[in-house]
N, C-alpha and C. Protein backbone atom coordinates (compact mmCIF):
# COMPACT_ATOMS: atom_id res chain seq x y z
N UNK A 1 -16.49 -2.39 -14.12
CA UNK A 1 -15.12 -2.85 -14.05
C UNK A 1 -14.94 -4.04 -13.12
N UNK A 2 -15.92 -4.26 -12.20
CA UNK A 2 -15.65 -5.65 -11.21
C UNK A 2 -15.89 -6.83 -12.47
N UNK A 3 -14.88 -7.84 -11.70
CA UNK A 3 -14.99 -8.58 -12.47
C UNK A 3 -16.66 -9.86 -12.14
N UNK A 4 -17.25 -9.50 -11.30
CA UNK A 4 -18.56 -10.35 -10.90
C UNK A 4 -19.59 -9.74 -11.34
N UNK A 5 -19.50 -8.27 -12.19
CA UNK A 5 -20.75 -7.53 -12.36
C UNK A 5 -21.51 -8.32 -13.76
N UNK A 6 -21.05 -9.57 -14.11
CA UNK A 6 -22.23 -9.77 -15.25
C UNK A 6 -22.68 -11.08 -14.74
N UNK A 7 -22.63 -11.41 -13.51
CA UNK A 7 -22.97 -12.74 -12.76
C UNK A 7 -24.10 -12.05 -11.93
N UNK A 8 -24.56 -10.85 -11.47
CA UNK A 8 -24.95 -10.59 -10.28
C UNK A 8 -25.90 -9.79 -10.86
N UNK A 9 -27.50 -9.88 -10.05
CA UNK A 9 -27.82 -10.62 -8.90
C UNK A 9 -27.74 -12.15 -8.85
N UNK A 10 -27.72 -12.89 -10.42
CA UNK A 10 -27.79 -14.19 -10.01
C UNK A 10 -29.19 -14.59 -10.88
N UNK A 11 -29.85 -15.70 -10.59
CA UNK A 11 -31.19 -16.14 -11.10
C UNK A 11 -31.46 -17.26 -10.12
N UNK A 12 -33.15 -16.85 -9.61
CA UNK A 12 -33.18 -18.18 -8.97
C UNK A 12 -32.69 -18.78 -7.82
N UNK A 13 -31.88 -17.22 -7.41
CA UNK A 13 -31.38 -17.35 -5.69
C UNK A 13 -30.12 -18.19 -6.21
N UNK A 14 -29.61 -18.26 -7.41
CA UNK A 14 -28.21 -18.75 -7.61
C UNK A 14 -27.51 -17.77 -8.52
N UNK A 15 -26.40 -17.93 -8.13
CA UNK A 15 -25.38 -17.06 -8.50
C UNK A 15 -24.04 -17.47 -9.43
N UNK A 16 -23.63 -17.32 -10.55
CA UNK A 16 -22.98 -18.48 -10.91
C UNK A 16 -21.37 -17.34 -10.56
N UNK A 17 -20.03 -18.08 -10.00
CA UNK A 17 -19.22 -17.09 -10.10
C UNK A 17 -18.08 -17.61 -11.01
N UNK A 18 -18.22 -17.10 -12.34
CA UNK A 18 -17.46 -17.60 -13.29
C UNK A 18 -16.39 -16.82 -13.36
N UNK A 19 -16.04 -16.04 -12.42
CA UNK A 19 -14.54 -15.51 -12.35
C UNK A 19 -13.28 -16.25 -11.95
N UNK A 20 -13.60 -17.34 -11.17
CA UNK A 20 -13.02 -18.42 -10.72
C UNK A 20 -11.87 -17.70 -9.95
N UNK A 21 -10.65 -17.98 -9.73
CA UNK A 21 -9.75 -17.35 -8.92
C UNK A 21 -9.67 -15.97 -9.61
N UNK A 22 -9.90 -15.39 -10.70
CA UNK A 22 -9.68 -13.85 -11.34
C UNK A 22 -10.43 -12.92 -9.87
N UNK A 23 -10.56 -12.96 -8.78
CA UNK A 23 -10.92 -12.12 -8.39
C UNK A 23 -10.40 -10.78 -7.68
N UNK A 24 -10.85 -9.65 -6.88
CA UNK A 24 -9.75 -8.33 -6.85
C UNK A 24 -8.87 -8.17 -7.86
N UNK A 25 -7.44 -7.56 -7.22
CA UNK A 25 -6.51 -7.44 -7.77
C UNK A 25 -5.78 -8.79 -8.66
N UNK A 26 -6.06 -9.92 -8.37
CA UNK A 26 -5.97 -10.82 -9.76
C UNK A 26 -6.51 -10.75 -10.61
N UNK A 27 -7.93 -10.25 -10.73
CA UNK A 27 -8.47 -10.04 -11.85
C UNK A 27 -8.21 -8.72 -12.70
N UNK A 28 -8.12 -7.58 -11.76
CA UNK A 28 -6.92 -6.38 -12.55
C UNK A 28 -6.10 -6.49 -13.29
N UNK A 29 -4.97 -7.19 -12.27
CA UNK A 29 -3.41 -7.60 -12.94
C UNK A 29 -3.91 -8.54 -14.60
N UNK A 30 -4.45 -9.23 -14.21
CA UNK A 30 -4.79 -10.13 -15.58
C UNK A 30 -5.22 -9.38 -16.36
N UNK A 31 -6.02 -8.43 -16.68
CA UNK A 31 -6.91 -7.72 -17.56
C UNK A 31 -6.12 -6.40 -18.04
N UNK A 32 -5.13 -6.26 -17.38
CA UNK A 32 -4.10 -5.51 -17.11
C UNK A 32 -4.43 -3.59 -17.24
N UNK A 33 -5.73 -3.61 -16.36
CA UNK A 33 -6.73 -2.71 -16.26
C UNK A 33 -6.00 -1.52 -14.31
N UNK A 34 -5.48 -0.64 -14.84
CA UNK A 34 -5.27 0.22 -13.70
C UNK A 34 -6.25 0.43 -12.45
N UNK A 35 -5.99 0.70 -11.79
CA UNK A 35 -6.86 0.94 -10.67
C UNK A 35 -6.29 1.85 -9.61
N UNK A 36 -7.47 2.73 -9.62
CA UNK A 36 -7.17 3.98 -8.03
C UNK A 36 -6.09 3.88 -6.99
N UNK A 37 -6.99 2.57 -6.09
CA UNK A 37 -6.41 2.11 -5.24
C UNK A 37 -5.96 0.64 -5.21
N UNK A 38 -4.35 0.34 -5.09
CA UNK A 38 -4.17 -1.39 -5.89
C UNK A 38 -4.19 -1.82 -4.46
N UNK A 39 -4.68 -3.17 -4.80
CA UNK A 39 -4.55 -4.00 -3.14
C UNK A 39 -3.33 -3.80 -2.44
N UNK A 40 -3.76 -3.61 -1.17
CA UNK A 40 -2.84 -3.35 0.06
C UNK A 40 -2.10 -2.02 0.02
N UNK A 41 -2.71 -1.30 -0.83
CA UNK A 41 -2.42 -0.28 -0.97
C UNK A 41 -2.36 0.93 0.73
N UNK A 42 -1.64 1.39 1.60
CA UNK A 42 -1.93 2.36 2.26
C UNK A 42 -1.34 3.42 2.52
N UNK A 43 -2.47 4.21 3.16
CA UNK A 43 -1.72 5.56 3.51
C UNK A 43 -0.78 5.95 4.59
N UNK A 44 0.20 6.67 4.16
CA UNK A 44 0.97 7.05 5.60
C UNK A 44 1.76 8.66 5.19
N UNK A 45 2.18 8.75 6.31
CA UNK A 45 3.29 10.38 5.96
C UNK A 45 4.67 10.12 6.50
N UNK A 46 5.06 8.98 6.46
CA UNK A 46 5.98 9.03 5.90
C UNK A 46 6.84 7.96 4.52
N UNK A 47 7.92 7.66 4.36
CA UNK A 47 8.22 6.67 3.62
C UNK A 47 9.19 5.94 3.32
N UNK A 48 8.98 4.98 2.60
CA UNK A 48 9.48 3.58 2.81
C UNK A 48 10.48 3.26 1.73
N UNK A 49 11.99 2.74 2.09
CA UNK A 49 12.28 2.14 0.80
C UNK A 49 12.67 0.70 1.52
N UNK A 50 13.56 -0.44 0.36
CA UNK A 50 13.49 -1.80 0.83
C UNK A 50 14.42 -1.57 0.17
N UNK A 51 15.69 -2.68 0.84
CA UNK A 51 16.64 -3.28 0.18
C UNK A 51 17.32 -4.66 0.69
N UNK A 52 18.27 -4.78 0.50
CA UNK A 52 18.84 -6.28 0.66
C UNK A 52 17.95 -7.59 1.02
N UNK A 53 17.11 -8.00 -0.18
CA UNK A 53 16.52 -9.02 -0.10
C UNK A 53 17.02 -10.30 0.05
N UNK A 54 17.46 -11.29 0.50
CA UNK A 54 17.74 -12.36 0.71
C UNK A 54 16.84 -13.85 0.77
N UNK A 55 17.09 -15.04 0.55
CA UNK A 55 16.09 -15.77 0.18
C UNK A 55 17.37 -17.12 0.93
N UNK A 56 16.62 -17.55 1.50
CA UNK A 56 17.74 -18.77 2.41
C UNK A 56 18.29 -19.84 1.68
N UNK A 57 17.66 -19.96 0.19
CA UNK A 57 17.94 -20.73 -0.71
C UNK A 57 17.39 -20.35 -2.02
N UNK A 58 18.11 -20.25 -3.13
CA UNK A 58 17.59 -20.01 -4.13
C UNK A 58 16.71 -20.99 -5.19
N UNK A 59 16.29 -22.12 -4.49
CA UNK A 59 15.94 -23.56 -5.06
C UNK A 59 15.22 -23.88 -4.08
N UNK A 60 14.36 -24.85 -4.06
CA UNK A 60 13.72 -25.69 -3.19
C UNK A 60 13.05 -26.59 -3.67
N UNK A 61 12.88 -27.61 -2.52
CA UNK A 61 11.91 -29.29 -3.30
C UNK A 61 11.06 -29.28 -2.21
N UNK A 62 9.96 -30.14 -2.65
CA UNK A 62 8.83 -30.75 -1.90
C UNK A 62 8.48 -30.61 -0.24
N UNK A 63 9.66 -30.93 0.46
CA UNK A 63 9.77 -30.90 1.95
C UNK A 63 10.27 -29.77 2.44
N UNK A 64 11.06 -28.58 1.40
CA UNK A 64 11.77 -27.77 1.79
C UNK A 64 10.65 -26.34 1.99
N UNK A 65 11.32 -25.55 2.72
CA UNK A 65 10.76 -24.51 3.33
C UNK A 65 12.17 -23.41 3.33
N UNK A 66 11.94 -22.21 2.40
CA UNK A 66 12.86 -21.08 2.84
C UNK A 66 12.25 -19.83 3.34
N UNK A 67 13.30 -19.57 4.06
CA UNK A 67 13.00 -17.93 4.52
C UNK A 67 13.67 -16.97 3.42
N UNK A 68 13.06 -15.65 3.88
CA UNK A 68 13.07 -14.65 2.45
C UNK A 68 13.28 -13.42 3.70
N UNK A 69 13.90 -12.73 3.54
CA UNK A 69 14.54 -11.56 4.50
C UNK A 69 14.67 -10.12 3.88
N UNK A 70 13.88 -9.29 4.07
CA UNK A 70 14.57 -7.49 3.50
C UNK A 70 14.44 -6.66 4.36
N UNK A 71 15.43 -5.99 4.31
CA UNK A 71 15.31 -4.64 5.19
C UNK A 71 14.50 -3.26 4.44
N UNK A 72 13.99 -2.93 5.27
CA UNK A 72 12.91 -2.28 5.11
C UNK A 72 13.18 -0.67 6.26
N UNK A 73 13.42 0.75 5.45
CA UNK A 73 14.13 1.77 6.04
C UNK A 73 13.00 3.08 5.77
N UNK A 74 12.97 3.40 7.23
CA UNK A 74 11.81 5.11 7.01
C UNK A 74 12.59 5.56 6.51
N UNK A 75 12.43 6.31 5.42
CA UNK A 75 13.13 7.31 4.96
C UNK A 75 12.65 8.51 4.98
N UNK A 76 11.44 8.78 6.03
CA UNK A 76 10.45 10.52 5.71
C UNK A 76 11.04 10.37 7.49
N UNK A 77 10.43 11.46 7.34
CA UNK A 77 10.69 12.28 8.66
C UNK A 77 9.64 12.15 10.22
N UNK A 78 9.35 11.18 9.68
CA UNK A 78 7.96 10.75 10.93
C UNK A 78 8.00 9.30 11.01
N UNK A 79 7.61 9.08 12.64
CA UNK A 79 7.33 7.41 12.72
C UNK A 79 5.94 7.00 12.15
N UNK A 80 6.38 6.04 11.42
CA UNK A 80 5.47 5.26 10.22
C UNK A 80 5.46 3.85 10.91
N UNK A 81 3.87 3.12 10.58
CA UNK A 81 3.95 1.81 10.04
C UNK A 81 4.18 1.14 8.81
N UNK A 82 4.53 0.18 8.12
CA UNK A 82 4.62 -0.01 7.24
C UNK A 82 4.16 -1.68 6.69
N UNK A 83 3.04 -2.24 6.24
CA UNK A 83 2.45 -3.64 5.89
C UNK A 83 3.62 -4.19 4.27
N UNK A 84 4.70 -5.05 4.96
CA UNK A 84 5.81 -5.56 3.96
C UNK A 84 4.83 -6.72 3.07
N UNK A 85 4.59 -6.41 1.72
CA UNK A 85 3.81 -7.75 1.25
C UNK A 85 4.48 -8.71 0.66
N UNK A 86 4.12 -10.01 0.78
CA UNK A 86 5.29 -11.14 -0.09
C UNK A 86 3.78 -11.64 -1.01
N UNK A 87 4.48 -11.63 -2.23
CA UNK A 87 3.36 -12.67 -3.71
C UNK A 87 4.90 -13.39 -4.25
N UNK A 88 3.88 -14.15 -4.55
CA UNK A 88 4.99 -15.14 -5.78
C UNK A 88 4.29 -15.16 -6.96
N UNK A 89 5.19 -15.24 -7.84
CA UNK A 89 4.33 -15.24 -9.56
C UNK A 89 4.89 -15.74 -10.26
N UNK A 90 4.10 -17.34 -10.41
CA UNK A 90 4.46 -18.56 -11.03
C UNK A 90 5.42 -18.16 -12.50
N UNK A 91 6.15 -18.35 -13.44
CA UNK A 91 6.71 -18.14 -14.39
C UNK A 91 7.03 -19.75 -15.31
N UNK A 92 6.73 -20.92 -14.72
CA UNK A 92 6.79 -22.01 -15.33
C UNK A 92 5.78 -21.90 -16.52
N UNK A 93 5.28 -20.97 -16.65
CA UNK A 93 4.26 -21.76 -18.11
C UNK A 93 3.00 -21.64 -17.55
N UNK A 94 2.48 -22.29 -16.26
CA UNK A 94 1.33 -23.45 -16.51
C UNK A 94 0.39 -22.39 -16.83
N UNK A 95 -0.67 -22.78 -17.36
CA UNK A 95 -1.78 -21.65 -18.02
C UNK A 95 -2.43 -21.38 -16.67
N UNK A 96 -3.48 -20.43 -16.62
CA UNK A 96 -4.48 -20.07 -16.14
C UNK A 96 -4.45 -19.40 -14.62
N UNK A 97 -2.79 -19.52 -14.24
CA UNK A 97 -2.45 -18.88 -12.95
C UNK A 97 -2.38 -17.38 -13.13
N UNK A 98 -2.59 -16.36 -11.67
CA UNK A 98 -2.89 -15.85 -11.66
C UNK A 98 -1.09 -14.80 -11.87
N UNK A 99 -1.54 -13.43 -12.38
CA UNK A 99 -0.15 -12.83 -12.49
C UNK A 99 0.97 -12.91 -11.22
N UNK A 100 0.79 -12.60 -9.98
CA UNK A 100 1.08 -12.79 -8.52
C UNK A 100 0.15 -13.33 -7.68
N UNK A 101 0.48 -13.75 -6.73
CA UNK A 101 -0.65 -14.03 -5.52
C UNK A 101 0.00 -13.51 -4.21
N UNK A 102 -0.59 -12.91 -3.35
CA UNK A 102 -0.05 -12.80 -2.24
C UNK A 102 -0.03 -14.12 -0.92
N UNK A 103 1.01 -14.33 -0.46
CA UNK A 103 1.22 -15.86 0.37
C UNK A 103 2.13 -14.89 1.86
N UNK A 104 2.48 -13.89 2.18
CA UNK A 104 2.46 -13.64 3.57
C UNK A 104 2.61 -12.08 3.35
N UNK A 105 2.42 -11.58 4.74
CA UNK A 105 3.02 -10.17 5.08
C UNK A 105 3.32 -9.80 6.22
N UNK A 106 4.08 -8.71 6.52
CA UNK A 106 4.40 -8.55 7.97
C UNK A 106 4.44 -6.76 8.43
N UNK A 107 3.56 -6.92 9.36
CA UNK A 107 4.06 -4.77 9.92
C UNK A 107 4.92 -4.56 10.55
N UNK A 108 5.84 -3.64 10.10
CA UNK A 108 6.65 -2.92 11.08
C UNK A 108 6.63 -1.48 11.29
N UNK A 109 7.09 -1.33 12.79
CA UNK A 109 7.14 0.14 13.03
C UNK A 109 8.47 0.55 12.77
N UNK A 110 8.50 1.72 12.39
CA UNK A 110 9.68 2.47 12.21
C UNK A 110 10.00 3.66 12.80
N UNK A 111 10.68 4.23 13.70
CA UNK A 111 11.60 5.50 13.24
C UNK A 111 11.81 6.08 12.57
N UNK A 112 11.74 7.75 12.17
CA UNK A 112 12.39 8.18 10.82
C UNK A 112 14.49 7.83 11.12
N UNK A 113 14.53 7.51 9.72
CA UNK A 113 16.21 6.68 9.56
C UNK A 113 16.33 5.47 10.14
N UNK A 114 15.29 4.67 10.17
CA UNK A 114 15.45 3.55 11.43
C UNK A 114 15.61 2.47 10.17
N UNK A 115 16.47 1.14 9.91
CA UNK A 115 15.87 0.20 9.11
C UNK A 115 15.78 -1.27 9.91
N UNK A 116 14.67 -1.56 9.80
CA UNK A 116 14.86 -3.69 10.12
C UNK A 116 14.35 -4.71 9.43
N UNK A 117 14.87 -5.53 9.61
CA UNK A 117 14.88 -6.56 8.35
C UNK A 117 13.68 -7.00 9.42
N UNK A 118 12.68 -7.51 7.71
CA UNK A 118 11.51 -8.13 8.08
C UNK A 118 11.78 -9.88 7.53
N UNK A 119 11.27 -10.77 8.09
CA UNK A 119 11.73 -12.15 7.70
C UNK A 119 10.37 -12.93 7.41
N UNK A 120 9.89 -13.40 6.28
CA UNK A 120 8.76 -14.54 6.32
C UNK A 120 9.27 -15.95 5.32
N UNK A 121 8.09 -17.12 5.98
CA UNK A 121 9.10 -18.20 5.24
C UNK A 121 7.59 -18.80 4.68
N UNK A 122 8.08 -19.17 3.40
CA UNK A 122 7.69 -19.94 2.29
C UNK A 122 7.65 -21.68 2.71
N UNK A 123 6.63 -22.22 1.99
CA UNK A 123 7.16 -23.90 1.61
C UNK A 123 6.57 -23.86 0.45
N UNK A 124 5.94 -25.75 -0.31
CA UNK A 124 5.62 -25.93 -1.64
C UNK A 124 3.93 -25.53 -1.45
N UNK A 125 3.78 -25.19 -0.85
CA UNK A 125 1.78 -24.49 -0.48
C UNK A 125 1.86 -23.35 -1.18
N UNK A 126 2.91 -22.44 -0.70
CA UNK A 126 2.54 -21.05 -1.27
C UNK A 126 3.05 -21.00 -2.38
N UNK A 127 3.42 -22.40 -3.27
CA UNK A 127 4.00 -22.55 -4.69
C UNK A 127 2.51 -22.93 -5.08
N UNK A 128 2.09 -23.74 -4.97
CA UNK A 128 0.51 -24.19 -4.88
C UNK A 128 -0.61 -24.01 -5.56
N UNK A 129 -1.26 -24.51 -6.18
CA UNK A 129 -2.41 -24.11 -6.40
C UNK A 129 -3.44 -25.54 -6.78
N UNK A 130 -4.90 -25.72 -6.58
CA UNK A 130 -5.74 -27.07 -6.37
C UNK A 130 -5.60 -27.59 -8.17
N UNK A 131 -5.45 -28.78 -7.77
CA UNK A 131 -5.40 -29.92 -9.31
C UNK A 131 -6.43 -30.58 -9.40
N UNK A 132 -7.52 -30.01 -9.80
CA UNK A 132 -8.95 -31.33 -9.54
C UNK A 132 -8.26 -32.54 -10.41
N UNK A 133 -7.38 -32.75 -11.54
CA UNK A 133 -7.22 -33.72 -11.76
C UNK A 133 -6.44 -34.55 -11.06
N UNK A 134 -5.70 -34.30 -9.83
CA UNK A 134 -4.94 -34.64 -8.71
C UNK A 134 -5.79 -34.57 -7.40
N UNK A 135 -6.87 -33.97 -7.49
CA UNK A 135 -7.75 -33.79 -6.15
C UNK A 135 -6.70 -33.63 -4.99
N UNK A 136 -5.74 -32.79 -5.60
CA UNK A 136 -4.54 -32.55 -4.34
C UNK A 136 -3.93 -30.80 -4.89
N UNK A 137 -3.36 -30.36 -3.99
CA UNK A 137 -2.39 -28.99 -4.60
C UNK A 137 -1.27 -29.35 -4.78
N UNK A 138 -0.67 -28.68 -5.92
CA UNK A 138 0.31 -29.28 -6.79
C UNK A 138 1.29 -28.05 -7.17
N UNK A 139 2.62 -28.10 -6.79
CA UNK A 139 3.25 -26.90 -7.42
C UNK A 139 4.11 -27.10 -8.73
N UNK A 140 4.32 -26.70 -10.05
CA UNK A 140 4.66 -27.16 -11.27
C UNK A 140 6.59 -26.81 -10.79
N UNK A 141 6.92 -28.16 -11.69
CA UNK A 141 8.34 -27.45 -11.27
C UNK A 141 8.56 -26.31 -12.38
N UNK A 142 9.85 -25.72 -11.91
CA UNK A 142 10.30 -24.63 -12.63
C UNK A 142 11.03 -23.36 -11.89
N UNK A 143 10.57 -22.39 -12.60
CA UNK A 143 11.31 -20.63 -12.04
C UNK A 143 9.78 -20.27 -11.71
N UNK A 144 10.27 -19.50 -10.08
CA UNK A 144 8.93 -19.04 -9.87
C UNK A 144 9.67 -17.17 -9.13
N UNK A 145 8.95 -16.05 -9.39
CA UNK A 145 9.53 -15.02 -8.95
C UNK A 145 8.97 -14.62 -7.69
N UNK A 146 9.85 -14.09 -6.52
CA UNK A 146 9.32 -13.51 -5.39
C UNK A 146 9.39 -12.48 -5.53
N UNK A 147 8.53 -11.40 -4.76
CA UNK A 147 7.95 -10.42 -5.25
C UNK A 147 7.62 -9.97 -3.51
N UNK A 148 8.32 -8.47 -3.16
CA UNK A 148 7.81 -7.78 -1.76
C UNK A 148 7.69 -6.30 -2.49
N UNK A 149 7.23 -5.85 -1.40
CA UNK A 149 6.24 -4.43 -1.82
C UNK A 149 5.18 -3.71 -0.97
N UNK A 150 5.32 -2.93 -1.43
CA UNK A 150 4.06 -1.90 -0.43
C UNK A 150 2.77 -2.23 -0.92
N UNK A 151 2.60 -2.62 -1.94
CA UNK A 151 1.22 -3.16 -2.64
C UNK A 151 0.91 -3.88 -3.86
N UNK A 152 0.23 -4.45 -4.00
CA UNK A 152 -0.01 -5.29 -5.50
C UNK A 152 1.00 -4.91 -6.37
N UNK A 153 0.59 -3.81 -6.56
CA UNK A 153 1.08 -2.79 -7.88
C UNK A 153 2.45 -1.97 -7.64
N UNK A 154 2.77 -2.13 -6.43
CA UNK A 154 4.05 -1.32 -6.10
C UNK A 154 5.04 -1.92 -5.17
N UNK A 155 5.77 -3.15 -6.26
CA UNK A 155 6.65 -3.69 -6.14
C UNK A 155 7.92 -3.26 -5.76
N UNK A 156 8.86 -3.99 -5.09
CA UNK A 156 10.33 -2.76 -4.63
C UNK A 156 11.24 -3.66 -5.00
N UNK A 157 11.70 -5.37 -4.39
CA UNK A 157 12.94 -6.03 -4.36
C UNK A 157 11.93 -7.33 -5.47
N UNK A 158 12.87 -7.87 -5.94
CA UNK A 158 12.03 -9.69 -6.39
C UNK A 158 13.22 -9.89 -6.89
N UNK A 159 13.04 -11.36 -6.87
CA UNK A 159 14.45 -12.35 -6.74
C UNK A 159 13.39 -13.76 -7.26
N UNK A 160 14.46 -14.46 -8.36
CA UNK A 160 14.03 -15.64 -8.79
C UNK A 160 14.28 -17.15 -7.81
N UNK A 161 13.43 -17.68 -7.59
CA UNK A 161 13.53 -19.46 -6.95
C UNK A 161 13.02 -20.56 -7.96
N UNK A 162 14.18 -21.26 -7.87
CA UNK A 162 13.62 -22.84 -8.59
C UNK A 162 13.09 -23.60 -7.64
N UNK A 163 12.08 -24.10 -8.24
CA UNK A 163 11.55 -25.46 -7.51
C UNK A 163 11.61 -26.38 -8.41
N UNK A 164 11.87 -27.77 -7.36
CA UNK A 164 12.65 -29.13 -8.17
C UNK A 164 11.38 -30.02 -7.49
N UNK A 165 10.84 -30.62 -8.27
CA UNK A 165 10.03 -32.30 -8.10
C UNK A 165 9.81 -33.28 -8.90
N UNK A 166 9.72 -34.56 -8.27
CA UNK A 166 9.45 -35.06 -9.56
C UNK A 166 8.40 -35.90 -9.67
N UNK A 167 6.74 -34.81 -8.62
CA UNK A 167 5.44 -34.88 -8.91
C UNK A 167 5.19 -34.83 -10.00
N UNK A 168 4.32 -34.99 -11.30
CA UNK A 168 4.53 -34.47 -12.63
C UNK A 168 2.64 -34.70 -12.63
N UNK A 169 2.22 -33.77 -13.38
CA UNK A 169 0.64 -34.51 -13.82
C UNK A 169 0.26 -35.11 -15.23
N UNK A 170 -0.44 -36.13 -15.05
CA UNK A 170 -0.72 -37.30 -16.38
C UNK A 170 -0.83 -36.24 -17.36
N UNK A 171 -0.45 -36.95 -18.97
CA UNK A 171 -0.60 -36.15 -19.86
C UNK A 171 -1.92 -36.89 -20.63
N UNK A 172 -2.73 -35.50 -20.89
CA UNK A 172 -3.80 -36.45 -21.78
C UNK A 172 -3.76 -36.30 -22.91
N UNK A 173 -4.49 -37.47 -23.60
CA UNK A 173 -4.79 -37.40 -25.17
C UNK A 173 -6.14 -37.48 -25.71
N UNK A 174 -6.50 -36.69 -26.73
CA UNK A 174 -7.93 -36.75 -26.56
C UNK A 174 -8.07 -36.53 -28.07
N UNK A 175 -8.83 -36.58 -28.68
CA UNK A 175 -9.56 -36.39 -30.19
C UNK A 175 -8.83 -34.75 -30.57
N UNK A 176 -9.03 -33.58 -29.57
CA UNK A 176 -8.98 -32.09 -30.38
C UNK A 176 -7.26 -31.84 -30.13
């Protein structure tokens, strides 16, 4: 089930890794193959819900940077930690991106009944991904979804952001 097991050991003391970014839980989500334990998955005794997500702007361009805010409440009966995850998951189209990616997270301790808002901030990086035909990182404009959660797979709040530019990449033309 890994996605490197038909690359490995390799030949020749080389290894080719043709999974390219598909790897862990991107390569799951893509294959859309279950798993035991989903990334960032952990254990605790007690538990967690999330609400009032907030996003400092629902849009952003090139220079801009927002913060993204949820409160996050023990709801079991014991003091818990809890690892808040933020992914974004491109929705413009462009091919070959991955279903989510994770771009920050944050721990908090809790109280049982205790809630506090956890805060992390975004720019056009964690929109991002490398353009060898740009030899630069490039974020496509469009709708992109934010996404917090206890783990890969166990999503709680997401809220849509536009991004506006007017980077664009060459269009080619070719014989096929």
């Amino acid at each position: 089930d890994n996605p490197s097991f038909l690359n490995f050991p390799g030949e020749l003391e080389k290894v080719n890794y043709a999974e390219g970014i598909y790897v862990g839980y991107r390569y799951y989500e893509k294959k859309k193959q279950s798993v035991r334990w989903p990334f960032g998955h952990g254990i605790s005794y007690t538990k967690f819900s999330y609400s009032n997500m907030k996003l400092s702007s629902d849009s952003m361009e090139e220079k801009d940077s927002i913060s993204i805010s949820v409160d996050v409440t023990n709801t079991g009966s014991r003091v818990g930690k809890e690892v808040v995850q933020l992914y974004i998951a491109d929705r413009t189209g462009t091919k070959g991106r991955p279903e989510k990616e994770l771009k920050g997270f944050s721990k908090v301790e809790l109280k049982p009944g205790e809630t506090k808002t956890v805060t992390m901030k975004i720019n056009v990086r964690s929109l991002s991904w490398y353009c060898e035909k740009l030899n630069d990182w490039y974020a496509t404009p469009g709708t992109y979804e934010v996404l917090i959660g206890h783990s890969s797979a166990d999503i709680r709040v997401r809220s849509q952001l536009g991004f506006h530019s007017n980077r664009k990449i060459g269009f080619d033309v070719d014989r096929n």
